[in-house]
C-alpha atoms as a PDB file:
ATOM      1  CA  UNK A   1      28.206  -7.160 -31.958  1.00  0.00           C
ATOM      2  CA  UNK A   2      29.255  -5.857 -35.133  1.00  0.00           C
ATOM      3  CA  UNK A   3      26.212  -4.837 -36.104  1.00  0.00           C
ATOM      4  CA  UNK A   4      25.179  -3.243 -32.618  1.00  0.00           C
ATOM      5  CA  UNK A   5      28.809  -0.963 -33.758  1.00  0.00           C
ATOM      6  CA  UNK A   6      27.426  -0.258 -37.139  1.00  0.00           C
ATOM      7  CA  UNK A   7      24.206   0.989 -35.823  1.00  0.00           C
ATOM      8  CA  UNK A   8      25.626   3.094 -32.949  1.00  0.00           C
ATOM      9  CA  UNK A   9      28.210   4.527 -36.381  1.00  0.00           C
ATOM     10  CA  UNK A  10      25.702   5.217 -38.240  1.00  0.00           C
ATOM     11  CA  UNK A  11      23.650   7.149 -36.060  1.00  0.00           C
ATOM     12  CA  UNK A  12      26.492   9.259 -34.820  1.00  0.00           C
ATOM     13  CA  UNK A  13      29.089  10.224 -37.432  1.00  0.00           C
ATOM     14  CA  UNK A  14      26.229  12.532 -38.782  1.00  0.00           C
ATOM     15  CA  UNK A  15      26.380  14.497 -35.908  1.00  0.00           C
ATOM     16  CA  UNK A  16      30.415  15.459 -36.971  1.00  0.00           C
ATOM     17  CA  UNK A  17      29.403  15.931 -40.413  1.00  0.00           C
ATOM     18  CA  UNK A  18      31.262  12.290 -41.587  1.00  0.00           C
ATOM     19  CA  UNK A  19      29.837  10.441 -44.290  1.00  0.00           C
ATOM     20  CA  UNK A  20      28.468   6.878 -42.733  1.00  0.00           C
ATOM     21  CA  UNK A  21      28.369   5.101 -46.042  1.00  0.00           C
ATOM     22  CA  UNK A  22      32.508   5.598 -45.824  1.00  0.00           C
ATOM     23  CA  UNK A  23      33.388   6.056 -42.481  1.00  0.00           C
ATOM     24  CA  UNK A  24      30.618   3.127 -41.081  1.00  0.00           C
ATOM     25  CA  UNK A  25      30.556   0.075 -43.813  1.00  0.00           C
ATOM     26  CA  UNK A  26      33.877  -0.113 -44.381  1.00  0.00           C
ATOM     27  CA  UNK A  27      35.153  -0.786 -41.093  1.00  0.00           C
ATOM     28  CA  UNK A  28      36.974  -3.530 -40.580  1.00  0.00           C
ATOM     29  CA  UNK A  29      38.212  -5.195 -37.347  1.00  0.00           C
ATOM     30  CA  UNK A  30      41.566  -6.066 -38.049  1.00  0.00           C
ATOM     31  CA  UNK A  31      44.207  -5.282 -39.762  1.00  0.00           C
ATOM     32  CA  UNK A  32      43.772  -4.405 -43.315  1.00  0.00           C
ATOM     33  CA  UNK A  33      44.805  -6.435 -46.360  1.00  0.00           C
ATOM     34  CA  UNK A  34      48.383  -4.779 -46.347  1.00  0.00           C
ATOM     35  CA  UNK A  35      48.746  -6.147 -42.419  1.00  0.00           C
ATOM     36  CA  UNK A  36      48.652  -2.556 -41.175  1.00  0.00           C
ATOM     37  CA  UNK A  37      45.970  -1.212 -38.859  1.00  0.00           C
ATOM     38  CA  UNK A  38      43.576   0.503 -40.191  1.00  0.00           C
ATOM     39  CA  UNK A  39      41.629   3.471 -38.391  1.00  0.00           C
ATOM     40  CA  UNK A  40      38.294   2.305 -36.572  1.00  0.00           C
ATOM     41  CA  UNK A  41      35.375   4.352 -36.261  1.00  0.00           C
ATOM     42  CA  UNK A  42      32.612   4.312 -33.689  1.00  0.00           C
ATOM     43  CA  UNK A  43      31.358   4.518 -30.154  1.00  0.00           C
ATOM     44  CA  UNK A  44      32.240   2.020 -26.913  1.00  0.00           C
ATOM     45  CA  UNK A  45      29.447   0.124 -25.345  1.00  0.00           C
ATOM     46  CA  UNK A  46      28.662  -2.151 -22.877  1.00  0.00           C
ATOM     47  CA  UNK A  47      26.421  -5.111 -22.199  1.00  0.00           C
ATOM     48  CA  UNK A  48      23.846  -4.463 -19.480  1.00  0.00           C
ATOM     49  CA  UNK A  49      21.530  -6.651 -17.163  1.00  0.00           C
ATOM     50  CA  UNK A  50      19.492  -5.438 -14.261  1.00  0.00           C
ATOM     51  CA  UNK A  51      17.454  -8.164 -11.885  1.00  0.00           C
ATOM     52  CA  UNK A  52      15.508  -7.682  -9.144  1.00  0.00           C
ATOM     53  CA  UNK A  53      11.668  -7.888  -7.312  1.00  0.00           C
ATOM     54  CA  UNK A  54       9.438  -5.009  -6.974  1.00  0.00           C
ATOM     55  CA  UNK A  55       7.678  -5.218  -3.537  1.00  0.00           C
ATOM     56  CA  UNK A  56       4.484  -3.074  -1.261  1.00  0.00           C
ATOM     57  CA  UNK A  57       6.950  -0.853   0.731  1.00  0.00           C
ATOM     58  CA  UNK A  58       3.980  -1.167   3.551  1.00  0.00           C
ATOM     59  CA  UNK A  59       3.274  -5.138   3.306  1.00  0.00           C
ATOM     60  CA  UNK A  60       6.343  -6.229   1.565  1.00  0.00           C
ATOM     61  CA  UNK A  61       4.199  -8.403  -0.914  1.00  0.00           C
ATOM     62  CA  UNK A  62       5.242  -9.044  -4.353  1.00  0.00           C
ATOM     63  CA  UNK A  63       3.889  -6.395  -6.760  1.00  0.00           C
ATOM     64  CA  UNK A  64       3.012  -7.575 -10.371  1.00  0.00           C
ATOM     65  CA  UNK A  65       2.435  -5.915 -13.781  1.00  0.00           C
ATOM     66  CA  UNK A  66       4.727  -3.099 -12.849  1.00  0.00           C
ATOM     67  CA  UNK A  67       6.680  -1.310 -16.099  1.00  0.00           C
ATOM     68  CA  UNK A  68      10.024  -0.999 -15.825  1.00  0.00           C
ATOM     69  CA  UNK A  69      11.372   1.635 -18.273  1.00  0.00           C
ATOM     70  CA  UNK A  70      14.369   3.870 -19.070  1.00  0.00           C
ATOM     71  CA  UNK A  71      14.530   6.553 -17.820  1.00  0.00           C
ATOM     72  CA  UNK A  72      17.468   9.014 -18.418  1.00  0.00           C
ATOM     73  CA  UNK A  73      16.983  10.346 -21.858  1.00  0.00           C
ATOM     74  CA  UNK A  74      20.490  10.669 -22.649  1.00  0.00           C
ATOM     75  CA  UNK A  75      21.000   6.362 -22.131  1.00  0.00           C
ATOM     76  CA  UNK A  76      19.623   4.697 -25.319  1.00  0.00           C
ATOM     77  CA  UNK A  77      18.996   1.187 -25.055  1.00  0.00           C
ATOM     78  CA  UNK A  78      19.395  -1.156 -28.166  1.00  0.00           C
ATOM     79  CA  UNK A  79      16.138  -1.943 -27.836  1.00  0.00           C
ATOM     80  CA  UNK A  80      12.729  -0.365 -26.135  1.00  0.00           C
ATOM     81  CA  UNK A  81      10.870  -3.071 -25.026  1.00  0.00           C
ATOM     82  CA  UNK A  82       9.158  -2.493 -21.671  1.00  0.00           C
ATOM     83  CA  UNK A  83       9.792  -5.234 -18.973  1.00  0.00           C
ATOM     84  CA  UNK A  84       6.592  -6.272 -16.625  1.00  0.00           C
ATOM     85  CA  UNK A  85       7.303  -7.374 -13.248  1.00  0.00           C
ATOM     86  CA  UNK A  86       6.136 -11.071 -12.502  1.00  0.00           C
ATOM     87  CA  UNK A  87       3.739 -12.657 -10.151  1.00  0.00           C
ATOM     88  CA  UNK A  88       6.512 -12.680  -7.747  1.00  0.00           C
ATOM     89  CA  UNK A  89       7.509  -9.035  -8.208  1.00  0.00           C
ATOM     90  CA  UNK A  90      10.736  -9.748 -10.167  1.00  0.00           C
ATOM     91  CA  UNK A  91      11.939  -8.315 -13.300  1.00  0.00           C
ATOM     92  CA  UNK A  92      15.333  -8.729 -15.814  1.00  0.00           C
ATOM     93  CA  UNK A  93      15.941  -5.508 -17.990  1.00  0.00           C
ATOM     94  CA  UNK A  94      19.243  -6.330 -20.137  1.00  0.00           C
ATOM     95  CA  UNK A  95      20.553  -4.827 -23.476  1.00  0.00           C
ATOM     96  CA  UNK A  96      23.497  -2.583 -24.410  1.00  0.00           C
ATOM     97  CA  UNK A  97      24.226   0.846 -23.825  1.00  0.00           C
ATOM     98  CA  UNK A  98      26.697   3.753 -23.889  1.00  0.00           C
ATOM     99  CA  UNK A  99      29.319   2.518 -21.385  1.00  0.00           C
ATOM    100  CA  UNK A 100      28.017   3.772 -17.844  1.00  0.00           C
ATOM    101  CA  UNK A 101      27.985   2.388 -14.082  1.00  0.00           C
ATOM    102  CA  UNK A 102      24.523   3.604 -13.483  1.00  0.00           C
ATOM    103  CA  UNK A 103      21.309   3.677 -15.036  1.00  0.00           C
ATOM    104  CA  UNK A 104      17.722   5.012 -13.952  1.00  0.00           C
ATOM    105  CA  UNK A 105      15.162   3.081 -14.403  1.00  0.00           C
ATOM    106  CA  UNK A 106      11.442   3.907 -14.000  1.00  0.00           C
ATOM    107  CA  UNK A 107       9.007   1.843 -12.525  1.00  0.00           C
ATOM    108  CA  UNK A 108       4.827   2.499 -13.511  1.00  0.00           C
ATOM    109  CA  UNK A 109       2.201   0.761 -11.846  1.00  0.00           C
ATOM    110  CA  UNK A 110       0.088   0.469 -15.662  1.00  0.00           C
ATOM    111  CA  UNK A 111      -2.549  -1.562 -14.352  1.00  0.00           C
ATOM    112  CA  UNK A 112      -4.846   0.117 -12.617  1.00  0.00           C
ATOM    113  CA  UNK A 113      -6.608  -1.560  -9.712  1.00  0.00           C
ATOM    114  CA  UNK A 114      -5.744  -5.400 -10.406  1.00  0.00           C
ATOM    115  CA  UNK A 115      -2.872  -5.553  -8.619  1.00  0.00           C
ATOM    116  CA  UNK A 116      -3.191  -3.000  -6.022  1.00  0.00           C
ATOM    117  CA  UNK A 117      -2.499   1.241  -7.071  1.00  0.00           C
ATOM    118  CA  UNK A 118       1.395   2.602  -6.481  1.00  0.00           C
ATOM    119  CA  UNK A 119       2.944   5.565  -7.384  1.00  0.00           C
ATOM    120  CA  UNK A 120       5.508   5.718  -9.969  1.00  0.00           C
ATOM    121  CA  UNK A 121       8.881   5.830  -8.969  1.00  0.00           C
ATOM    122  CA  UNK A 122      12.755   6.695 -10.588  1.00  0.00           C
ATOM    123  CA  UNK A 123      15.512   4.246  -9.188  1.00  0.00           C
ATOM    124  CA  UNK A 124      19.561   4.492  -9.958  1.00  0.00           C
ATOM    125  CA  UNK A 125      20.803   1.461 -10.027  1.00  0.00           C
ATOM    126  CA  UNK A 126      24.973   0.670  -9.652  1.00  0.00           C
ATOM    127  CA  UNK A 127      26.263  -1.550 -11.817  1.00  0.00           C
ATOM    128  CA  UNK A 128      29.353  -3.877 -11.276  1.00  0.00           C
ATOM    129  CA  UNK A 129      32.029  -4.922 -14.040  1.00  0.00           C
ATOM    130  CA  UNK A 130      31.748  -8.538 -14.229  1.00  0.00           C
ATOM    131  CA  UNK A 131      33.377  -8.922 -17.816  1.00  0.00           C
ATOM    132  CA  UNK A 132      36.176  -7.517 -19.260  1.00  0.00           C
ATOM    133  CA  UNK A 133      35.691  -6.047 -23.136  1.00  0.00           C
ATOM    134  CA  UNK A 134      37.458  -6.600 -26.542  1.00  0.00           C
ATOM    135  CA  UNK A 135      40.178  -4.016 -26.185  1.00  0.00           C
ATOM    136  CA  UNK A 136      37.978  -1.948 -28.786  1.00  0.00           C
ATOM    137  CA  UNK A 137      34.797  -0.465 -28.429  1.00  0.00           C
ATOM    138  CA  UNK A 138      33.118  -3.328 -26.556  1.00  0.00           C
ATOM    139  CA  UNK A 139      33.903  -1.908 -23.018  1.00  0.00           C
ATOM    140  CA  UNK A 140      32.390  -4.855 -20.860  1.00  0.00           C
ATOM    141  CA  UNK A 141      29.466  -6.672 -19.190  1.00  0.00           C
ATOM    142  CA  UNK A 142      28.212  -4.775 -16.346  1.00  0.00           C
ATOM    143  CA  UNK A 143      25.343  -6.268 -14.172  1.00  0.00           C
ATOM    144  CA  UNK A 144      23.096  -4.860 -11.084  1.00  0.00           C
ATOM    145  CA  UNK A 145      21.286  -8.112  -9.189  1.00  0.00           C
ATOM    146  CA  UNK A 146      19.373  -8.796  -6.313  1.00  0.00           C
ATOM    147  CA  UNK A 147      17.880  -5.114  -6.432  1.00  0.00           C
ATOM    148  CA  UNK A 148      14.604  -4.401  -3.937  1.00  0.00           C
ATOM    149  CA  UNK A 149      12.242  -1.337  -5.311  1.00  0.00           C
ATOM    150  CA  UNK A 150       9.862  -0.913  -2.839  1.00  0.00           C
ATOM    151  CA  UNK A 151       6.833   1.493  -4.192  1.00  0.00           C
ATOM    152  CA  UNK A 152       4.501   3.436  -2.354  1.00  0.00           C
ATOM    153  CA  UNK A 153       1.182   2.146  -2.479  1.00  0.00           C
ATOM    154  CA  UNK A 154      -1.607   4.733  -3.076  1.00  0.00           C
ATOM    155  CA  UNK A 155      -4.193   4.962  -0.397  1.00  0.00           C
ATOM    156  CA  UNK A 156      -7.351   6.728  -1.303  1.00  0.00           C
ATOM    157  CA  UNK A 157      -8.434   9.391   1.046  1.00  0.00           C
ATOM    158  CA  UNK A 158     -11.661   9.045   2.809  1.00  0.00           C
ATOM    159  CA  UNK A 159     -13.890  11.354   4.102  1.00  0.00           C
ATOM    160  CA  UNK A 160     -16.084  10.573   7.614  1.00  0.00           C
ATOM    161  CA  UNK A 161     -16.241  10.495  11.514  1.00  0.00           C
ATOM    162  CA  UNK A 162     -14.686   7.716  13.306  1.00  0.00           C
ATOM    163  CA  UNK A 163     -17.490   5.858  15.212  1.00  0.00           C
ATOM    164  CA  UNK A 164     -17.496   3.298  17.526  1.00  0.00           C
ATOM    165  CA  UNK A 165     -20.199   1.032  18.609  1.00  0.00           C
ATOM    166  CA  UNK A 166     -21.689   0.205  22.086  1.00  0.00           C
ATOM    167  CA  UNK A 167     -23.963  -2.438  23.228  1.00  0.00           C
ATOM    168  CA  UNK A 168     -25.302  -3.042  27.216  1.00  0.00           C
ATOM    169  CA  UNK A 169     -27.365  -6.108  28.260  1.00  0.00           C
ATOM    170  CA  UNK A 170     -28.558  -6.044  31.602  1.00  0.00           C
ATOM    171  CA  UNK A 171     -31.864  -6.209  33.962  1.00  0.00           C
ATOM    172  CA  UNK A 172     -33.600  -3.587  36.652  1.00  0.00           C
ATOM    173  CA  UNK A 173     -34.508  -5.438  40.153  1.00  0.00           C
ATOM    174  CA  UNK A 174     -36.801  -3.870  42.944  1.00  0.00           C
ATOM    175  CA  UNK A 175     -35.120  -4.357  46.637  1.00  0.00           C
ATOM    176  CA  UNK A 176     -36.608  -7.501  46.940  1.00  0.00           C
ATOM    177  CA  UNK A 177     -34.659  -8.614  43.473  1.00  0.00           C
ATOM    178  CA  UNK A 178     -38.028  -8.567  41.899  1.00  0.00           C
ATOM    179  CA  UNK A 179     -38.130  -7.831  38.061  1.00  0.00           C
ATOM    180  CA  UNK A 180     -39.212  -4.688  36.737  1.00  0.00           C
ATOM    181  CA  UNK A 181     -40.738  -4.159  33.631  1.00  0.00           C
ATOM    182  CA  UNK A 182     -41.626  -0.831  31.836  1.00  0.00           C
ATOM    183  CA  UNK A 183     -38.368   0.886  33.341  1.00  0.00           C
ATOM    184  CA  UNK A 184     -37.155   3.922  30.766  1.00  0.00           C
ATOM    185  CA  UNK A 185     -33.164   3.119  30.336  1.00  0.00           C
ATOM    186  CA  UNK A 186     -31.492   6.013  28.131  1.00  0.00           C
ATOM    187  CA  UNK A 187     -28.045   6.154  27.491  1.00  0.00           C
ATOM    188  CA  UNK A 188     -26.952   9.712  28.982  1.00  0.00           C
ATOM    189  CA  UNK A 189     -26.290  12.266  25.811  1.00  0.00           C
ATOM    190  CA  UNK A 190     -26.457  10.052  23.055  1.00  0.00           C
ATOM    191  CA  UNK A 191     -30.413   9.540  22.186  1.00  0.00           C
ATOM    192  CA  UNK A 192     -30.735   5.631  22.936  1.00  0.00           C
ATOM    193  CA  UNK A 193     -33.771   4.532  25.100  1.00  0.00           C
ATOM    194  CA  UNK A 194     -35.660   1.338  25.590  1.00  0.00           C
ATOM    195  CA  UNK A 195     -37.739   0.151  27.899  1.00  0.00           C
ATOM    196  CA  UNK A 196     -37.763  -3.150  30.248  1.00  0.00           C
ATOM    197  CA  UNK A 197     -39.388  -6.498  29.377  1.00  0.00           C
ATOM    198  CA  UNK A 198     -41.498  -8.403  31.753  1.00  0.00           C
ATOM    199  CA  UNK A 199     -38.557  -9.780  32.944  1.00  0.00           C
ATOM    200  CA  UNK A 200     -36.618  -6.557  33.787  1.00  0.00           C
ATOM    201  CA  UNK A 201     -34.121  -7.367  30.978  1.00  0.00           C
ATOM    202  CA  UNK A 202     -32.803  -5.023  28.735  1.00  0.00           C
ATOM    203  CA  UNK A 203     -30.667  -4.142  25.700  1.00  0.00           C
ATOM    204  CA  UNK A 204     -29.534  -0.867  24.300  1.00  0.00           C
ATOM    205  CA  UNK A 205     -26.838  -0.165  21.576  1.00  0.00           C
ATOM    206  CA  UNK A 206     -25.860   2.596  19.002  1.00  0.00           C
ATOM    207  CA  UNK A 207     -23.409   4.423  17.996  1.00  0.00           C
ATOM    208  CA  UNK A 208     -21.244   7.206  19.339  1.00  0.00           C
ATOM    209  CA  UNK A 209     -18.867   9.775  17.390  1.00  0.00           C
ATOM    210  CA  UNK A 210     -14.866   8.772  18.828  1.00  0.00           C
ATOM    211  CA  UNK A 211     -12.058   6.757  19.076  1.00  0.00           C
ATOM    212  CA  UNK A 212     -13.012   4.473  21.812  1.00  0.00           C
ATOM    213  CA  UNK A 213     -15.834   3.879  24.169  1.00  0.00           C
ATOM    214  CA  UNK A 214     -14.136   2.724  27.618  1.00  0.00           C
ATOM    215  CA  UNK A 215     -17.815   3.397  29.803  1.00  0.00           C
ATOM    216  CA  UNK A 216     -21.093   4.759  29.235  1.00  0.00           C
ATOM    217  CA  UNK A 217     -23.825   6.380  31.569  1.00  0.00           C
ATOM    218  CA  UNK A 218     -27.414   5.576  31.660  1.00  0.00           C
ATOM    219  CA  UNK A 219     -30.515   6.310  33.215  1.00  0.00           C
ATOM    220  CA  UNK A 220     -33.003   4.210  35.082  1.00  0.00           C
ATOM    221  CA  UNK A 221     -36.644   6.084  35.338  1.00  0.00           C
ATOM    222  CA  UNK A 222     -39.916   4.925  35.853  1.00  0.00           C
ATOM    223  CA  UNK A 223     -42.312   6.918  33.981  1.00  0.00           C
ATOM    224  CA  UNK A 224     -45.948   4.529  34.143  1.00  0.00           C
ATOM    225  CA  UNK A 225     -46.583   5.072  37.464  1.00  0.00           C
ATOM    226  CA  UNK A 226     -48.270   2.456  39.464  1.00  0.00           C
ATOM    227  CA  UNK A 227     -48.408  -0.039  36.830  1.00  0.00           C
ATOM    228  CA  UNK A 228     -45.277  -1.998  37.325  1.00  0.00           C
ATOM    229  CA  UNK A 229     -45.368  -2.589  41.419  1.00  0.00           C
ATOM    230  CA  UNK A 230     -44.644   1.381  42.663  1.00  0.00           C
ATOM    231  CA  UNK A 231     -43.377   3.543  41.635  1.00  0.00           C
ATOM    232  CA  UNK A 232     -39.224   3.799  41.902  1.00  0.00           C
ATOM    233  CA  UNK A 233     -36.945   6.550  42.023  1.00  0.00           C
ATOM    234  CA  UNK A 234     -34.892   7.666  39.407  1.00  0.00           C
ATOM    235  CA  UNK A 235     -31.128   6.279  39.085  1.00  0.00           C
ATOM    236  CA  UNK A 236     -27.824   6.479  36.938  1.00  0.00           C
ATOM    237  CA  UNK A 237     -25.077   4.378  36.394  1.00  0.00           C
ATOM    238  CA  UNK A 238     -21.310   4.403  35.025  1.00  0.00           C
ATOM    239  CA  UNK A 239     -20.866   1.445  33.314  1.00  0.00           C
ATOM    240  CA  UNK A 240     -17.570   0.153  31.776  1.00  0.00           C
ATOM    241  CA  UNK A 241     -17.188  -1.538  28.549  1.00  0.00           C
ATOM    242  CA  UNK A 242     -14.836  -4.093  27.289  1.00  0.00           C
ATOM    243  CA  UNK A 243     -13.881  -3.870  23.753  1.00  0.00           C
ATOM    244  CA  UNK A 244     -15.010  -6.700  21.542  1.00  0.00           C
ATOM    245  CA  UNK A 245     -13.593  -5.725  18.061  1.00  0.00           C
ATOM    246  CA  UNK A 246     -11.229  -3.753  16.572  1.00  0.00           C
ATOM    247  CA  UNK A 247     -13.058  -2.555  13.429  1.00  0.00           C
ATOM    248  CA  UNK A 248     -11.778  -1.859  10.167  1.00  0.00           C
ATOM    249  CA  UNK A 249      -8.807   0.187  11.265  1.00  0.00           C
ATOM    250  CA  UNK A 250      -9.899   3.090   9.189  1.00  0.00           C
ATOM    251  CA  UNK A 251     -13.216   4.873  10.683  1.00  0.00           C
ATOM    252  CA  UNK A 252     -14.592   2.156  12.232  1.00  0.00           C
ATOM    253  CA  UNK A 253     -12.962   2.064  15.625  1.00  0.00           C
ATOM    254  CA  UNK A 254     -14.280  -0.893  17.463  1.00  0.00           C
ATOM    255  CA  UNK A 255     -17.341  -2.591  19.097  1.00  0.00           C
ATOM    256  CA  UNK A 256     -17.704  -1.933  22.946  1.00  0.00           C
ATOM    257  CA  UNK A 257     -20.043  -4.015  25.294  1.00  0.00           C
ATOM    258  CA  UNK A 258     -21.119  -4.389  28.747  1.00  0.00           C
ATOM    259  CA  UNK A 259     -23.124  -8.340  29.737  1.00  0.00           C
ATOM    260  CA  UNK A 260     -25.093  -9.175  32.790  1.00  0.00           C
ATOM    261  CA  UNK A 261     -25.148  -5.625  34.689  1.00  0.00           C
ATOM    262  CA  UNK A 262     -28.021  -5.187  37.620  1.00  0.00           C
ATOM    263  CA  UNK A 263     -29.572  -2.561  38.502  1.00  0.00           C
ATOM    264  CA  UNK A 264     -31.855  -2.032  41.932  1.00  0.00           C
ATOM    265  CA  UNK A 265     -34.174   0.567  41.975  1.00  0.00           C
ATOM    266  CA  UNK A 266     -35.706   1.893  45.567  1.00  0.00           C
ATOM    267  CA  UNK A 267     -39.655   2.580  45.457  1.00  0.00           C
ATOM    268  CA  UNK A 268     -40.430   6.246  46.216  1.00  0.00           C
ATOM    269  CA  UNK A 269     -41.140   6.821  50.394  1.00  0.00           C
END
């Protein structure tokens, strides 16, 4: 501790205009060799220690590799080492300093992407007396535990339309719940069409600019004539959709489907 005084001494005094090589090496603490007091020159300081975890203030997860730093530029710590979060987010700054109940410390996210981007942030921390000092100029232990720094994490901004995706299985009948094949099925306003198999069964999907797809409209034509049994009249339907996945939660908003929907088509009179 003595030395920690003679350092602080040293580094001061100048400032006055008092010469350290007097005033600084020849203190003693104690009385002198006469059993008087003598005069005692320096500055009060205290012993400091700081714990606490360093969390995702969206998932609450541990954050690693995190810096934790000084940062008020009038506060000089005895010594500059930087302090690194754990793997489970916690960190113990400790050291001495001018006597104070609060202390900022900065905390830098230094490693890039491996554990996940955050944005710097200051924290002033309270500190409690838990020791009383020498009477002199050491003033006291003063500690700060169980502190939570949540940071902000940094979210890259993206750029796109949310889409969702749509999918409808199904099969075309004639009155007498015949199959029909070679039956035109477009998806109202959104540029899907296929055509019928032998069996009347169908399948058309894409994609389609929004949030959510609840129902979708196609259209039933028969464009070939003769060829597949008569020749049928036109129809739409509403169909509704079920959602089937959520997506990615960014702009990816979900798979939509419809199973097993039939469709009867009259022949033209």
């Amino acid at each position: 501790m003595k030395n920690l005084f003679l350092k602080l001494c040293r580094a001061l005094l100048p400032l006055f205009g008092v010469t350290t090589a007097i005033s600084c090496d020849n203190v003693i603490l104690g009385p002198d060799m006469y059993g008087s007091p003598v005069a005692e020159y320096g500055t009060p300081v205290m012993e400091f220690r700081m714990t606490g975890k360093v969390v995702d203030s969206m998932t609450g997860e541990p954050v690693k590799g995190v810096a934790v730093t000084n940062a008020d530029p009038e506060q000089m710590l005895e010594s500059a080492d930087t302090v690194f979060t754990s793997a489970d987010g916690s960190f113990d700054v400790h050291g001495y300093d001018f006597p104070s109940e609060k202390r900022l410390l900065k905390f830098t996210d230094v490693d890039g992407e491996e554990n996940g981007m955050y944005f710097t942030d200051d924290v002033e921390l309270s500190l409690v007396k838990k020791e009383t000092g020498d009477g002199r100029w050491f003033s006291g232990v003063y500690i700060a535990e169980d502190v939570l720094v949540r940071l902000e994490p940094v979210i890259s901004a993206e750029y796109g339309t949310p889409m969702v995706e749509f999918s409808v299985k199904g099969r075309v009948l004639n009155e007498d719940a015949s199959p029909v094949e070679n039956i035109e099925v477009t998806a109202i306003n959104l540029y899907q069409t296929v055509r019928t198999a032998a069996d009347g069964t169908f399948h058309i999907s894409g994609e389609m600019i929004g949030f959510e797809m609840t129902d979708i409209t196609l259209g039933f034509e028969d464009t070939d004539g003769e060829n597949n049994g008569g020749e049928f009249e036109g129809s739409t339907m509403d169909i509704k959709l079920v959602k089937t996945d959520s997506g990615d939660g960014k702009w990816d908003n979900g798979d939509y489907q419809a199973e097993n929907v039939e469709v009867v088509l009259k022949k033209k009179s």
